[in-house]
PDB file of N, CA and C in Angstrom:
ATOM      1  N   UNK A   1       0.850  -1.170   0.000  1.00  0.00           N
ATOM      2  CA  UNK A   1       0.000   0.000   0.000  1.00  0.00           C
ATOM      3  C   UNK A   1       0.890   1.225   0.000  1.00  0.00           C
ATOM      4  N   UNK A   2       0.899   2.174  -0.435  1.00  0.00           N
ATOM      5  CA  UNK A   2       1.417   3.796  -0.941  1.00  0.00           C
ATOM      6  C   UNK A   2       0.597   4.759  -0.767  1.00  0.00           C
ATOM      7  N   UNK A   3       0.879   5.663   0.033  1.00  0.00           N
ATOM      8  CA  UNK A   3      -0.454   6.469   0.274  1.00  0.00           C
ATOM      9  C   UNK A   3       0.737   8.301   0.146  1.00  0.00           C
ATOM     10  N   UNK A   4       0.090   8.598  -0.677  1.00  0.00           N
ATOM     11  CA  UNK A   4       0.823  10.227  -0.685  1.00  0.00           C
ATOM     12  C   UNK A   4      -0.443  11.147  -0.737  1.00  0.00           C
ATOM     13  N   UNK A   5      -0.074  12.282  -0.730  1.00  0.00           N
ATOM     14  CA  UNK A   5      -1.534  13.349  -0.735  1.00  0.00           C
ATOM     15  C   UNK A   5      -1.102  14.169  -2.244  1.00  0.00           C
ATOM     16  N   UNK A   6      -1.967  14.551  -2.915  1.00  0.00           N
ATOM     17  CA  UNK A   6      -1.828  15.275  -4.215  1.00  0.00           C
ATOM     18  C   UNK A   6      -2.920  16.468  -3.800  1.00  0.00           C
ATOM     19  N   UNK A   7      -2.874  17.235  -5.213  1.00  0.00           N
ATOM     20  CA  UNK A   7      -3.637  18.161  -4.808  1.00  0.00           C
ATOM     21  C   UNK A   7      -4.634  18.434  -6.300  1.00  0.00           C
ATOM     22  N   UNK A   8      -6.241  18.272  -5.786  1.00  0.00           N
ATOM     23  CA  UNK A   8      -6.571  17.844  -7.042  1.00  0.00           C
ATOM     24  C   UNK A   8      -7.638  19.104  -6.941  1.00  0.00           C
ATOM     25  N   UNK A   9      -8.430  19.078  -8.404  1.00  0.00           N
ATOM     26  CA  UNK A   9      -9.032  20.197  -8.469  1.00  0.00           C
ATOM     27  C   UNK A   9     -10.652  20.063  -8.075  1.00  0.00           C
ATOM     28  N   UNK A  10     -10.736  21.837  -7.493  1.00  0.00           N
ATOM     29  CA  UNK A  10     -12.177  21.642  -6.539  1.00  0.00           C
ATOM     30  C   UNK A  10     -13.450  20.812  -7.297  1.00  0.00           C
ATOM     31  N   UNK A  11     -13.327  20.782  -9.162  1.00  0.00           N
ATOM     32  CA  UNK A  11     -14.026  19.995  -9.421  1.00  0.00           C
ATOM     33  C   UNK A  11     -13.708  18.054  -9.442  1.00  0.00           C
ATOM     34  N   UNK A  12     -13.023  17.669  -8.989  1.00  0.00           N
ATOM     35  CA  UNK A  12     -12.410  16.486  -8.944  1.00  0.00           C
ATOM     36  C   UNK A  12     -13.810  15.706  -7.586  1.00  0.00           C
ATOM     37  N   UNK A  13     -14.221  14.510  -8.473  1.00  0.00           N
ATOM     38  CA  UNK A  13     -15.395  13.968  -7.975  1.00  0.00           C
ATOM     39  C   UNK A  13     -14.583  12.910  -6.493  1.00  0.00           C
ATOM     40  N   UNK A  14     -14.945  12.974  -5.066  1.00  0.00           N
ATOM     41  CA  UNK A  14     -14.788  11.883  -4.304  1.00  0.00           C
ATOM     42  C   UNK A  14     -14.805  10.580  -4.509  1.00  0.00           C
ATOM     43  N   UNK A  15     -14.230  10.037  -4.087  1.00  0.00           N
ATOM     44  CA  UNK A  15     -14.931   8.658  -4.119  1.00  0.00           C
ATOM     45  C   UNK A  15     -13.554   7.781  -4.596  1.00  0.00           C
ATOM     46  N   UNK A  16     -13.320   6.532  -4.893  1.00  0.00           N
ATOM     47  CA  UNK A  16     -12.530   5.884  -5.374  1.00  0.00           C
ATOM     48  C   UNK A  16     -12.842   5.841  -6.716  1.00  0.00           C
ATOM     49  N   UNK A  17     -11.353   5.721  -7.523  1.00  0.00           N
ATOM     50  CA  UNK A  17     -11.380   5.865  -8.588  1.00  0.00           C
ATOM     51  C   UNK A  17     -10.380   4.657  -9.172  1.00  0.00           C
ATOM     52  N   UNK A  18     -11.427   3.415  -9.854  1.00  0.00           N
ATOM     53  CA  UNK A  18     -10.191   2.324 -10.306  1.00  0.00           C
ATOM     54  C   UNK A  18      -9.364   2.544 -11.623  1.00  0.00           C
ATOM     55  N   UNK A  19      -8.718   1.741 -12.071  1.00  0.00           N
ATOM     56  CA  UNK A  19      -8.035   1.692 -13.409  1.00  0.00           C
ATOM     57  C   UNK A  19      -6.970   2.720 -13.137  1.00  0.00           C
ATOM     58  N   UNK A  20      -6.412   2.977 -11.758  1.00  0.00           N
ATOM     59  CA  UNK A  20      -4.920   3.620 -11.712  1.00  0.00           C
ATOM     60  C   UNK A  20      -3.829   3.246 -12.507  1.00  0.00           C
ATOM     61  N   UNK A  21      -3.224   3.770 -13.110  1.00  0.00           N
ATOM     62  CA  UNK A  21      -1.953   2.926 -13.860  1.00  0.00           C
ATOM     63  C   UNK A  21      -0.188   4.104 -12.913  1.00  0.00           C
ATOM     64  N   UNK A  22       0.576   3.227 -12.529  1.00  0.00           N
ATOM     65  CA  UNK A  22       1.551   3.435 -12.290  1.00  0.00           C
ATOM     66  C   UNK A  22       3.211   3.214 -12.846  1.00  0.00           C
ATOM     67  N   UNK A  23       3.903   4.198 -13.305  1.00  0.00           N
ATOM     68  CA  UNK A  23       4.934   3.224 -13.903  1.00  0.00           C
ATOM     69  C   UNK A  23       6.114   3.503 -12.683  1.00  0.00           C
ATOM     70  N   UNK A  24       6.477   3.319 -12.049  1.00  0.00           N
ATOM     71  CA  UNK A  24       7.999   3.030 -11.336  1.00  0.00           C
ATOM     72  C   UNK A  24       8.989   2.788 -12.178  1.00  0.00           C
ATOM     73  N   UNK A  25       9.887   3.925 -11.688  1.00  0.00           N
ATOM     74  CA  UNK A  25      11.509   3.090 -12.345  1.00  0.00           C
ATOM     75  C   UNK A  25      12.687   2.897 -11.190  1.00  0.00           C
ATOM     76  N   UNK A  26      13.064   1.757 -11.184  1.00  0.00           N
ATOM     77  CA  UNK A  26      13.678   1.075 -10.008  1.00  0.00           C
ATOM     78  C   UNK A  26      15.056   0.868 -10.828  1.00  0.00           C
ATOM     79  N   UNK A  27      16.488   1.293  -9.664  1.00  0.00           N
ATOM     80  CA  UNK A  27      17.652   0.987 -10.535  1.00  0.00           C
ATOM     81  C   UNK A  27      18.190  -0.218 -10.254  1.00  0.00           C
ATOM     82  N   UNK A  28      18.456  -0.504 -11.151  1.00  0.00           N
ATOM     83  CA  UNK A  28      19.100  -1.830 -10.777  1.00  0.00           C
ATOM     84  C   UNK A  28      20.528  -1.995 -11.444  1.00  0.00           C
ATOM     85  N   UNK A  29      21.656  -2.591 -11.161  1.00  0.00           N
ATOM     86  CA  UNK A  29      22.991  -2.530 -11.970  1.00  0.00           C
ATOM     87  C   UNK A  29      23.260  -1.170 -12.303  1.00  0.00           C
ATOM     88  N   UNK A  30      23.053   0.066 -11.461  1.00  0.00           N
ATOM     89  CA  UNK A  30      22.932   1.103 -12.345  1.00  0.00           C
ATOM     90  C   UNK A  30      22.456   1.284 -12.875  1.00  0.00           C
ATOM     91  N   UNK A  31      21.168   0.846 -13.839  1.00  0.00           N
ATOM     92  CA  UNK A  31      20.241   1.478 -14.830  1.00  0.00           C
ATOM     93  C   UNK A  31      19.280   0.822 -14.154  1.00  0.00           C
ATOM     94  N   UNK A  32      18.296   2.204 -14.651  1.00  0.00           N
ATOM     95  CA  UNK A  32      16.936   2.183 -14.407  1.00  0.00           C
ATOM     96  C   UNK A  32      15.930   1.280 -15.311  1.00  0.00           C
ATOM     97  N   UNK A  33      14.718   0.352 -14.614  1.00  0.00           N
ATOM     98  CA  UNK A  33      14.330  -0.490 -14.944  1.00  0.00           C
ATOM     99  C   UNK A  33      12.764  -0.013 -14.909  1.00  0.00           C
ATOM    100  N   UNK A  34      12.036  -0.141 -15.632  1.00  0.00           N
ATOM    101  CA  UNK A  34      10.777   0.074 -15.797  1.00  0.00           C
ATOM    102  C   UNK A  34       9.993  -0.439 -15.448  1.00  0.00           C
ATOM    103  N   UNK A  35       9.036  -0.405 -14.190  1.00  0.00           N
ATOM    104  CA  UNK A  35       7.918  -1.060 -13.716  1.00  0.00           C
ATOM    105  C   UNK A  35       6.540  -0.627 -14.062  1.00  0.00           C
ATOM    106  N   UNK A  36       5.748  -1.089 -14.920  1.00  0.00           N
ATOM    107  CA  UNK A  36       4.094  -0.614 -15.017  1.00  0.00           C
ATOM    108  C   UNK A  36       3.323  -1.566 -13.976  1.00  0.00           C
ATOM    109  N   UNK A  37       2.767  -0.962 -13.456  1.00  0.00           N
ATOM    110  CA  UNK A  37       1.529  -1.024 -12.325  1.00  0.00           C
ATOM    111  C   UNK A  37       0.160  -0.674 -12.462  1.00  0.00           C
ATOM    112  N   UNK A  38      -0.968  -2.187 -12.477  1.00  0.00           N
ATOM    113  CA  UNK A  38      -2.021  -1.557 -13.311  1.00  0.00           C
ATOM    114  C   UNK A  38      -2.743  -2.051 -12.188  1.00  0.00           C
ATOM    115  N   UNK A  39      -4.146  -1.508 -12.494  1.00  0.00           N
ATOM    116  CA  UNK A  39      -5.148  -1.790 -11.250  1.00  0.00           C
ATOM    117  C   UNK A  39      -5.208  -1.696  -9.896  1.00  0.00           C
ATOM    118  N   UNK A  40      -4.633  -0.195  -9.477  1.00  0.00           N
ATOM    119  CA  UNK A  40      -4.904   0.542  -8.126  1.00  0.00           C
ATOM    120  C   UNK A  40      -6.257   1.217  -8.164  1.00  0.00           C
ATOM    121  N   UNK A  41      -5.976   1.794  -7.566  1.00  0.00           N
ATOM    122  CA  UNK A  41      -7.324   2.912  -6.718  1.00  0.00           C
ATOM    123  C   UNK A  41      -6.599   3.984  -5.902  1.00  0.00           C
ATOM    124  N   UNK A  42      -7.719   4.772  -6.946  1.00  0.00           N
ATOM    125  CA  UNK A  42      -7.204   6.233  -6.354  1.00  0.00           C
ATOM    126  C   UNK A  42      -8.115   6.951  -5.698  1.00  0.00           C
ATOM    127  N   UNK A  43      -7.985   7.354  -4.310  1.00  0.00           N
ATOM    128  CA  UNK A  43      -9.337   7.403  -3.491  1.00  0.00           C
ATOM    129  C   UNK A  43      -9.303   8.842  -3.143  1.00  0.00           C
ATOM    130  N   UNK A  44     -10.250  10.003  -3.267  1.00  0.00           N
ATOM    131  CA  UNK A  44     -10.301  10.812  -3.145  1.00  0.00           C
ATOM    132  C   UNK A  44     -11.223  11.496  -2.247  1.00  0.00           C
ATOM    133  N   UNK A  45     -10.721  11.840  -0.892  1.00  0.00           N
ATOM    134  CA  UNK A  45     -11.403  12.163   0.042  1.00  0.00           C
ATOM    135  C   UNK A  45     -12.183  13.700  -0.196  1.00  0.00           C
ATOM    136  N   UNK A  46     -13.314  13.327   0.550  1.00  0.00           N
ATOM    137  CA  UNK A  46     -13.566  15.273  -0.367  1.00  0.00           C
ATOM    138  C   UNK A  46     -12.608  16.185   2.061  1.00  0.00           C
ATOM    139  N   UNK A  47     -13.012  17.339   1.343  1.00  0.00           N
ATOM    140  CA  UNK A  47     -12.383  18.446   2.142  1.00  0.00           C
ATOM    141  C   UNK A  47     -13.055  18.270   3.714  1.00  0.00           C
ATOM    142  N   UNK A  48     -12.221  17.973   5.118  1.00  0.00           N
ATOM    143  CA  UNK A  48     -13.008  18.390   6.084  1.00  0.00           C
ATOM    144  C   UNK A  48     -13.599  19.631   6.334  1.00  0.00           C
ATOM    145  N   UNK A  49     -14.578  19.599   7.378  1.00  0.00           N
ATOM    146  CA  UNK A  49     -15.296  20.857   7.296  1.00  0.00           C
ATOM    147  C   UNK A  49     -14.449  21.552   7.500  1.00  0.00           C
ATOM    148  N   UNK A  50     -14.696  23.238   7.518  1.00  0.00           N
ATOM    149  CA  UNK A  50     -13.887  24.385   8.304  1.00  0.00           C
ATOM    150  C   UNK A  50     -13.578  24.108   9.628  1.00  0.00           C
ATOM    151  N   UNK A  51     -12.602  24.877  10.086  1.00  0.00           N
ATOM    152  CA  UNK A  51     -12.572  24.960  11.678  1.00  0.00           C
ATOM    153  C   UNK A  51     -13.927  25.821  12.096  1.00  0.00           C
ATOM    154  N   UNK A  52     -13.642  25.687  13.730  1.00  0.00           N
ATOM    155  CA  UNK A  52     -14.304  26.819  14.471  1.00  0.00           C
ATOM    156  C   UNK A  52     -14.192  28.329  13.788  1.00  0.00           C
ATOM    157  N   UNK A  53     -12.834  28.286  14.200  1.00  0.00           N
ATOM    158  CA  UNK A  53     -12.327  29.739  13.147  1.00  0.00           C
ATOM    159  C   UNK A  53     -11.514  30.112  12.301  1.00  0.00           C
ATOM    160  N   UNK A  54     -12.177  29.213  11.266  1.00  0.00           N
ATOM    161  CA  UNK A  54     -11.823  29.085   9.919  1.00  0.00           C
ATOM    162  C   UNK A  54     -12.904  29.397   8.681  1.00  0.00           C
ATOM    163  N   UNK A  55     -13.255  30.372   7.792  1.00  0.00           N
ATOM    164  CA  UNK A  55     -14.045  29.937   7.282  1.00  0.00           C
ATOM    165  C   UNK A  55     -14.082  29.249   5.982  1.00  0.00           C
ATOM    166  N   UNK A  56     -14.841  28.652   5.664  1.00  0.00           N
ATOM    167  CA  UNK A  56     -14.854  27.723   4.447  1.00  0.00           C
ATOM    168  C   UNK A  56     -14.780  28.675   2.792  1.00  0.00           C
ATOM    169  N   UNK A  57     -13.312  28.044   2.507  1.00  0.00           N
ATOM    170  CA  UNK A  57     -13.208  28.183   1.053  1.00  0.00           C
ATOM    171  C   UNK A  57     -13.946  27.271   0.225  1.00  0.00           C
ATOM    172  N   UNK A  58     -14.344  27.922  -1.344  1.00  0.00           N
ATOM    173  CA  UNK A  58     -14.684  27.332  -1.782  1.00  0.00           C
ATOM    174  C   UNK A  58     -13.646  26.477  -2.872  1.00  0.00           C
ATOM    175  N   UNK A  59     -13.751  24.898  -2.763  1.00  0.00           N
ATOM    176  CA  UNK A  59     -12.677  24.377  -3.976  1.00  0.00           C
ATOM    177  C   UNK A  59     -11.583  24.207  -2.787  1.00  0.00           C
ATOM    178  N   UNK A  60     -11.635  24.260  -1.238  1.00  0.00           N
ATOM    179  CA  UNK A  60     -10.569  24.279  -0.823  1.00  0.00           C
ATOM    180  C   UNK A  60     -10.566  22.754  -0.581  1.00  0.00           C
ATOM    181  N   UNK A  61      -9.321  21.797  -1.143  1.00  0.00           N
ATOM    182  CA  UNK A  61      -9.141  20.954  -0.582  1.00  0.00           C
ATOM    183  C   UNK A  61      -7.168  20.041  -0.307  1.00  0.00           C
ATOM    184  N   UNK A  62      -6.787  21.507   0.763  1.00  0.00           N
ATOM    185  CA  UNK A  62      -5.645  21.583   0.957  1.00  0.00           C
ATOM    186  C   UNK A  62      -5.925  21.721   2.111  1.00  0.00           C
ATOM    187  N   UNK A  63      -6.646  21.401   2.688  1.00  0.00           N
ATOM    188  CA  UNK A  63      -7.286  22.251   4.675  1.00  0.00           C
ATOM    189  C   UNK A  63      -5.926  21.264   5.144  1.00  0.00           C
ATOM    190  N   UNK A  64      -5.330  22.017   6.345  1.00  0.00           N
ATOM    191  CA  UNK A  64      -4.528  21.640   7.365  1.00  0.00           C
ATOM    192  C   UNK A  64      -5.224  20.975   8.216  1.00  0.00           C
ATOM    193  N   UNK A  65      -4.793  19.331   8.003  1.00  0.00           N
ATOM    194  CA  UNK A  65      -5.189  18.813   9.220  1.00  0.00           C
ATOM    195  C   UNK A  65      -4.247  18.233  10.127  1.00  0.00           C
ATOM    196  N   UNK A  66      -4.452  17.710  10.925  1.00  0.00           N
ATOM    197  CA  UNK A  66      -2.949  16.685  12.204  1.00  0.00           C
ATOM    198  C   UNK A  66      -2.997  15.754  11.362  1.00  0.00           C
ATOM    199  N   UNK A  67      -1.755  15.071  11.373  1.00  0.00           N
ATOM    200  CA  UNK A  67      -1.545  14.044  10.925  1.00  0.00           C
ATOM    201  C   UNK A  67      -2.160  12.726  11.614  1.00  0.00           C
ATOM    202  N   UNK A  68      -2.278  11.998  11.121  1.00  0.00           N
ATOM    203  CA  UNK A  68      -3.048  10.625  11.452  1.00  0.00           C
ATOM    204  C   UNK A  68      -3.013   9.236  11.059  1.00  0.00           C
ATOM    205  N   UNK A  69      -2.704   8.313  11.859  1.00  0.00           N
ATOM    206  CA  UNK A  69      -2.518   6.894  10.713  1.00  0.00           C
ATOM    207  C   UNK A  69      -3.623   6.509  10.391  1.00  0.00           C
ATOM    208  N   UNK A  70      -3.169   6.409   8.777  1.00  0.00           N
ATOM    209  CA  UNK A  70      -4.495   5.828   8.423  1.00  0.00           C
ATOM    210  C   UNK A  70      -4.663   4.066   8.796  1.00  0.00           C
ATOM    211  N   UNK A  71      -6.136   4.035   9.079  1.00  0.00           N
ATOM    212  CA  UNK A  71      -6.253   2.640   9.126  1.00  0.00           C
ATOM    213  C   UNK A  71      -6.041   1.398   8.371  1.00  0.00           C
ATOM    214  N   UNK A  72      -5.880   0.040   8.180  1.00  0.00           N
ATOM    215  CA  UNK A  72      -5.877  -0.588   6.747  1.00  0.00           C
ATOM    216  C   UNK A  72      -6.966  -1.040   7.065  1.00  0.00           C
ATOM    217  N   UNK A  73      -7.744  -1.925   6.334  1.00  0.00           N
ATOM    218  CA  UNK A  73      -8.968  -1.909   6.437  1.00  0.00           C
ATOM    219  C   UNK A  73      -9.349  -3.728   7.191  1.00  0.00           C
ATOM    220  N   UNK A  74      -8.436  -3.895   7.770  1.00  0.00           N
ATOM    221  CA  UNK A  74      -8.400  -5.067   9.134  1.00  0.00           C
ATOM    222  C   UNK A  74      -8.651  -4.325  10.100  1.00  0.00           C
ATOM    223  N   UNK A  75      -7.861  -3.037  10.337  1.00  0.00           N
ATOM    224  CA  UNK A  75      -8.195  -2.468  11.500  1.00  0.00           C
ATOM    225  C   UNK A  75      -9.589  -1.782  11.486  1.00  0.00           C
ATOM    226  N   UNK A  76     -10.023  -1.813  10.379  1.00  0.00           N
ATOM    227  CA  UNK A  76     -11.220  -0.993  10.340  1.00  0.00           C
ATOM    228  C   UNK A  76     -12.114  -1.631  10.554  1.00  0.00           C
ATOM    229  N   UNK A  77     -12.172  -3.092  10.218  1.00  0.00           N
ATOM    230  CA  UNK A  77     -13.161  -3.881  10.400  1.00  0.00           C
ATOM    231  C   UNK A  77     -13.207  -4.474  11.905  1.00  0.00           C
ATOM    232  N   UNK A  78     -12.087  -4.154  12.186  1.00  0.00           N
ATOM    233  CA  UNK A  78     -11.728  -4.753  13.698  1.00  0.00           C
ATOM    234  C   UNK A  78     -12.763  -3.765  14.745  1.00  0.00           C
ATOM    235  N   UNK A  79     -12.395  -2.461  14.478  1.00  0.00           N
ATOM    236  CA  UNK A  79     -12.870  -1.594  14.831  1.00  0.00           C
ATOM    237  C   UNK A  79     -14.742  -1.696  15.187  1.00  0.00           C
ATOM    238  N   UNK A  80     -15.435  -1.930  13.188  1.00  0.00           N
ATOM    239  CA  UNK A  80     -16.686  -1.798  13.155  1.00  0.00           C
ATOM    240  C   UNK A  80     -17.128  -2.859  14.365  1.00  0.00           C
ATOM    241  N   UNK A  81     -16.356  -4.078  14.590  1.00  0.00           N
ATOM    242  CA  UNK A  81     -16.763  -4.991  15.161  1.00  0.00           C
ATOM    243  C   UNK A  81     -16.963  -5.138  16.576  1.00  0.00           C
ATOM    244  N   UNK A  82     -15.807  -4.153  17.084  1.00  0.00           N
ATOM    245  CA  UNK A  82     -16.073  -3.803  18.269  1.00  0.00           C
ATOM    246  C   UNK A  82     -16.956  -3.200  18.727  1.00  0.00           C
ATOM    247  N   UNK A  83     -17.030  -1.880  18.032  1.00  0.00           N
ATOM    248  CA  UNK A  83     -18.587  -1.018  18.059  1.00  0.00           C
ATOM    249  C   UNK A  83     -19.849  -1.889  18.258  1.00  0.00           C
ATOM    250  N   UNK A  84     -19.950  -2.385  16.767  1.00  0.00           N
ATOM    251  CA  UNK A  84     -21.573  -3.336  17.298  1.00  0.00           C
ATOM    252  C   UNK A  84     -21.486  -4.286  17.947  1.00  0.00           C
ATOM    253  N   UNK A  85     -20.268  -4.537  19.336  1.00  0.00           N
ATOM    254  CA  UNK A  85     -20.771  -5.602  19.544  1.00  0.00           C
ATOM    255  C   UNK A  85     -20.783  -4.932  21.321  1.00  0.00           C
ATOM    256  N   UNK A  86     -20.620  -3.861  21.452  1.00  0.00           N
ATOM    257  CA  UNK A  86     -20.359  -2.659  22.244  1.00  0.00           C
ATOM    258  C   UNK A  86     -22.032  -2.417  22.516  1.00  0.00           C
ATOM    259  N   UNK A  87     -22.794  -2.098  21.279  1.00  0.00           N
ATOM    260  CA  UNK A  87     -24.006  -1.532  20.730  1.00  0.00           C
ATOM    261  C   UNK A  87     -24.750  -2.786  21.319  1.00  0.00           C
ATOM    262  N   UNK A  88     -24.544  -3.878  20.878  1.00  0.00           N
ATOM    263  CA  UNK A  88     -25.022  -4.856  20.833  1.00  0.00           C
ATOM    264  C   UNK A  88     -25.556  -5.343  22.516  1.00  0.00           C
ATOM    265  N   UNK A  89     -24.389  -5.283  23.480  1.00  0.00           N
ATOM    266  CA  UNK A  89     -24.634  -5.445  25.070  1.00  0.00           C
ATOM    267  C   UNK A  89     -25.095  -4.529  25.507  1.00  0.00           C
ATOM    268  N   UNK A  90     -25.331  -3.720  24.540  1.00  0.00           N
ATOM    269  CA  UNK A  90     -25.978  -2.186  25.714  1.00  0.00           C
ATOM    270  C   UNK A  90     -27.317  -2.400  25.387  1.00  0.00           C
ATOM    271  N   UNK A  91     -28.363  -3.163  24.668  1.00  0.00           N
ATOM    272  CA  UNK A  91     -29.865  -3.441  24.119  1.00  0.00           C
ATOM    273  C   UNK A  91     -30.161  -4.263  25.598  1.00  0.00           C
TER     274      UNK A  91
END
């Protein structure tokens, strides 16, 4: 998994986006070797809200946030599971 932040435009739709193509060039012996990489996902979060006292640009989706690990999605499920089962003893 590779996760970097880009900066895309305010019309750029959320959501995951398949059919990523990647090429890498990796050196090897001294020369560079060509890697194509097909079938990622490119997931595009839309903008958190404004702050308290911040107000909301429009198209802004560069907002400063804290850094954070993202989850992989074991932990996420680990997570949902705990919740409803949290939810679940409290009925």
């Amino acid at each position: 998994e590779v996760e970097f932040a880009i900066k895309v435009d305010a019309k750029s739709p959320a959501g995951q986006h398949k059919g990523l193509f990647c090429q890498v060039f990796v050196m090897e012996n001294g020369e560079p070797v060509a890697h194509n990489l097909g079938g990622g996902i490119l997931r595009i979060d839309p903008p958190p809200p404004p702050g308290k006292n911040e107000p909301a640009k429009p198209g802004d989706t560069t907002a400063k946030t804290p850094e954070t690990k993202r989850l992989s999605r074991l932990e996420q499920l680990r997570l949902e599971a705990e919740k409803a089962a949290k939810e679940g003893k409290g009925q």
